[in-house]
Protein backbone atom coordinates (compact mmCIF):
# COMPACT_ATOMS: atom_id res chain seq x y z
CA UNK A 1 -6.01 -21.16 11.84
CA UNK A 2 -4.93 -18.77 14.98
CA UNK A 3 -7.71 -18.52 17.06
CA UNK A 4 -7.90 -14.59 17.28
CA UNK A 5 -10.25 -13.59 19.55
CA UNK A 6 -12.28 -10.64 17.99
CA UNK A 7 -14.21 -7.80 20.52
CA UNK A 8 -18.28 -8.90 19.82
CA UNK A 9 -18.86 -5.45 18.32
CA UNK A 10 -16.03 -5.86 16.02
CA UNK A 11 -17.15 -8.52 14.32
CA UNK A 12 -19.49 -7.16 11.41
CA UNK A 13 -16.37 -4.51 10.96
CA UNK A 14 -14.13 -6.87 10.12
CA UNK A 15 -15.78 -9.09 8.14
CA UNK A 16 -16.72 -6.23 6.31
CA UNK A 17 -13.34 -5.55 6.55
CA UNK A 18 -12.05 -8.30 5.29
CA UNK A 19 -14.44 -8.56 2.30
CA UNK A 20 -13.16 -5.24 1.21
CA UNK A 21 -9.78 -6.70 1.27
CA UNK A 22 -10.63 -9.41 -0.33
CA UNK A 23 -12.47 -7.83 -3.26
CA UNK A 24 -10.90 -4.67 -3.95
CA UNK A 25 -8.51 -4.06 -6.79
CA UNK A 26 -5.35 -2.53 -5.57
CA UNK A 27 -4.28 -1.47 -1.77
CA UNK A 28 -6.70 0.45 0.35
CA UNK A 29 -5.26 3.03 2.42
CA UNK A 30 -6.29 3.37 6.10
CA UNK A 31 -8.42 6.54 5.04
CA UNK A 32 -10.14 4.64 2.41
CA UNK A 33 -10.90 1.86 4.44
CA UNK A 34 -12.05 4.61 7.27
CA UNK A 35 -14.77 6.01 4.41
CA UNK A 36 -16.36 2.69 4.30
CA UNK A 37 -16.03 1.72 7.90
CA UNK A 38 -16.86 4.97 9.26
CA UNK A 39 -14.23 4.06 11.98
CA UNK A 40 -11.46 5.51 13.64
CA UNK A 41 -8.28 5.11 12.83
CA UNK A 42 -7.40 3.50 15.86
CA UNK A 43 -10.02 0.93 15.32
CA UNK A 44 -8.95 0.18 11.96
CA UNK A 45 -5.76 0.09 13.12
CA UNK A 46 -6.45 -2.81 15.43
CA UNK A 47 -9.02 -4.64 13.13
CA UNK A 48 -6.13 -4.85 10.61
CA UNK A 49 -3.90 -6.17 13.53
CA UNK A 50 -6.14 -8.91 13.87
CA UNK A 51 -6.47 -9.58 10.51
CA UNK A 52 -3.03 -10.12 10.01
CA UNK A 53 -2.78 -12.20 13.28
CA UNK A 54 -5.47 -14.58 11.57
CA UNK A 55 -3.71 -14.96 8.45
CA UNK A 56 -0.14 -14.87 9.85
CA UNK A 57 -1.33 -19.07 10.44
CA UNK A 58 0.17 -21.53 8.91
CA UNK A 59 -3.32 -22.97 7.70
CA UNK A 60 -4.10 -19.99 6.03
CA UNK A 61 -3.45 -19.20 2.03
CA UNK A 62 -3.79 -15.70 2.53
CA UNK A 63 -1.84 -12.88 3.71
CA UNK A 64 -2.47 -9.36 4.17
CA UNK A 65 -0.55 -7.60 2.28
CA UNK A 66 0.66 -3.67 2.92
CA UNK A 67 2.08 -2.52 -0.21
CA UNK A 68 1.56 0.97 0.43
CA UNK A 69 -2.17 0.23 1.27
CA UNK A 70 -3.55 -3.24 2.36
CA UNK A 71 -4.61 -6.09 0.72
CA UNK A 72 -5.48 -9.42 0.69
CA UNK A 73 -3.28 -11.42 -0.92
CA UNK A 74 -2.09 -15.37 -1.91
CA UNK A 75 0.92 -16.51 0.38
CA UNK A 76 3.90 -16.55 -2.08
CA UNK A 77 4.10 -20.45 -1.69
CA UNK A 78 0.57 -21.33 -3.37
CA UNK A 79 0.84 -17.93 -5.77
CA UNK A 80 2.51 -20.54 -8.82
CA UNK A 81 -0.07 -23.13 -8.04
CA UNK A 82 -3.26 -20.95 -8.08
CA UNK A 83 -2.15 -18.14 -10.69
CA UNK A 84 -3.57 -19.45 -13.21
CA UNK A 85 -6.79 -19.46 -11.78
CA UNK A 86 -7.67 -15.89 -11.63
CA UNK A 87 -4.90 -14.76 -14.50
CA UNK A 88 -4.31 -11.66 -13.04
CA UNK A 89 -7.96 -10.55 -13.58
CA UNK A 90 -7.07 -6.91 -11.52
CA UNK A 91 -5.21 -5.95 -13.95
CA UNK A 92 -6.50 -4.55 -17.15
CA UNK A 93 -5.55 -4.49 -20.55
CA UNK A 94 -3.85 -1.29 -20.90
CA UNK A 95 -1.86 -1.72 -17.16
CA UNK A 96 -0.99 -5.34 -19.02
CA UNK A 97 0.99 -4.43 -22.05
CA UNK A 98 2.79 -1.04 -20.30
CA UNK A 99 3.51 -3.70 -17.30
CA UNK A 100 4.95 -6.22 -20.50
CA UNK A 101 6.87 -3.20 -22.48
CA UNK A 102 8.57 -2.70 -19.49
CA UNK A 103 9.59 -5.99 -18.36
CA UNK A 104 10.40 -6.84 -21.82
CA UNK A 105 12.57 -3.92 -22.67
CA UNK A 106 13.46 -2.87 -19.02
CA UNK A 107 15.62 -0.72 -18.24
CA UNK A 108 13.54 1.63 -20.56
CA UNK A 109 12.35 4.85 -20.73
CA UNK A 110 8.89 6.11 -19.83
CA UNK A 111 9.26 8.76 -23.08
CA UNK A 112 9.83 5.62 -25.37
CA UNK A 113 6.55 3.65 -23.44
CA UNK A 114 4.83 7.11 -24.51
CA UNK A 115 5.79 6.93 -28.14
CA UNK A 116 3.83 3.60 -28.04
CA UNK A 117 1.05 3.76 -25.87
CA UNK A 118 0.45 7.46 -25.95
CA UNK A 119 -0.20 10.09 -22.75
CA UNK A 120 -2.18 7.08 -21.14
CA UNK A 121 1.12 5.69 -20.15
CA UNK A 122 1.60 8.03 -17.00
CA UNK A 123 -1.64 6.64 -15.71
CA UNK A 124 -0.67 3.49 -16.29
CA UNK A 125 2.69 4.13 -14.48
CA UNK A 126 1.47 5.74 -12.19
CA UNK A 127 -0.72 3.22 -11.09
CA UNK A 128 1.86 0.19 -11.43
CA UNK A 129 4.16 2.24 -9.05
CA UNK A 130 1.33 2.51 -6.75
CA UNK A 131 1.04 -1.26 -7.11
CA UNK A 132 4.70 -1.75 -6.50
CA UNK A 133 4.99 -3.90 -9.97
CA UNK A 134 7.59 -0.66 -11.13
CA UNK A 135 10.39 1.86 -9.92
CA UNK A 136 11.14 4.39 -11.66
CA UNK A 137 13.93 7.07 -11.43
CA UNK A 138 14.21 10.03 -12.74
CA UNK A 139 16.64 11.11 -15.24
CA UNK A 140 16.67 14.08 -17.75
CA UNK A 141 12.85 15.19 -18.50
CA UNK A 142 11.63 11.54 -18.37
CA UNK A 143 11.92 8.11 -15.81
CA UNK A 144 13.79 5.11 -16.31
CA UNK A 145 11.40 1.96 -15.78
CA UNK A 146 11.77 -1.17 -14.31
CA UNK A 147 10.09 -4.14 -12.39
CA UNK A 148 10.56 -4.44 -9.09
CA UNK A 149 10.86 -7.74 -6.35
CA UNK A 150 6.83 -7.44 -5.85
CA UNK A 151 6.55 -7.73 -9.66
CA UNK A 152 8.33 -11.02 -9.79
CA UNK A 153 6.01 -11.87 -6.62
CA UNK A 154 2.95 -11.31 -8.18
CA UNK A 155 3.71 -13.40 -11.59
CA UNK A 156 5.80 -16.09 -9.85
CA UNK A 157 8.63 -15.51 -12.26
CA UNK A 158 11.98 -13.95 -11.42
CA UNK A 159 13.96 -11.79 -14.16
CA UNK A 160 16.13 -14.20 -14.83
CA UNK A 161 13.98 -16.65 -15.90
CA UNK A 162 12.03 -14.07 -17.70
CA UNK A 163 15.36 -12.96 -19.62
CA UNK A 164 15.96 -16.83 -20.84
CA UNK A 165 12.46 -16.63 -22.08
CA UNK A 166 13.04 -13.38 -23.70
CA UNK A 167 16.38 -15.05 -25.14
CA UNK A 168 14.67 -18.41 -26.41
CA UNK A 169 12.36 -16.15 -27.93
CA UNK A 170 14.70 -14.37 -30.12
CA UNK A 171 16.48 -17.73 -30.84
CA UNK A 172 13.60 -19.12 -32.21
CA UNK A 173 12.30 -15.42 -33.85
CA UNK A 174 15.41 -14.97 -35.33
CA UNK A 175 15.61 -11.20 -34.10
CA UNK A 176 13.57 -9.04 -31.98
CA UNK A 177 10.59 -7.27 -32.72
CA UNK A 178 10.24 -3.89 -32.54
CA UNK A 179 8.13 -2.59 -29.32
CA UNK A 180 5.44 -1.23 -31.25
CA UNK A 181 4.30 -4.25 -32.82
């Protein structure tokens, strides 16, 4: 790995840093991270620098990730070979089947999501937007949904591949189901 060379009174911070990385959920924004810390931004700033320096090694299977916040992530290359074991474990239930109504149905519309789920949807948006796993745009009163590049990232599947397996799927079905079932 790049041999970074870290300050001596940095190093508790970022290994605390980087076990907050490492653990957390979804992206932490710099003021997040600064709550913890009790840093300045500056410092954060250059503990993050160094963290990405570290990983930026080819030796390393991690990356940090800024996806609107940063995280510690699995290098694209080893994301198909490890996925399935943590299967997507950050992501709950509810996030799950909103994230699956719209990749299966995508374009759709966020009203139609609502008819199934209910007013949790917008949460549930909400939050994969934040994630980068959907776009939306707006059209009318509602959004039109869809998966973005950082979707197909995260599940190591393009579209296209997940469209044949939404077309062998009918084959085999016979027709399609409806999207409440």
């Amino acid at each position: 790995m790049e041999n970074v060379e870290i300050p001596k009174r940095n190093i508790k911070h970022i290994a605390l840093l980087e076990a907050i990385l490492f653990t957390t959920n979804g992206p932490m924004s710099i003021e997040s991270i600064q709550k913890i810390l009790k840093l300045e931004k500056e410092t954060i700033g250059m503990l993050l620098e160094l963290l990405r320096k570290k990983y930026n090694s080819p030796e390393s299977g991690l990356r940090l990730s800024d996806l609107g916040g940063y995280k510690l992530t699995v290098k694209q290359e080893f994301a198909e070979k490890v996925s399935n074991l943590t299967p997507h474990a950050d992501l709950s239930r509810g996030l799950l089947r909103v994230l699956s109504l719209i990749a299966y149905h995508e374009p759709v519309k966020q009203s139609d999501i609502v008819k199934v789920i209910g007013n949790r949807t917008y949460d549930y948006v909400k939050e994969l937007e934040g994630r980068g796993f959907v776009k939306s745009e707006r059209k009318s009163k509602t959004k039109i949904l869809s998966t973005t590049p950082q979707f197909e990232s995260y599940f190591a599947m393009r579209k296209d591949e997940l469209k044949k397996l939404q077309e062998s799927d009918k084959a085999v079905g016979g027709k399609e189901k409806p999207a409440d079932q």
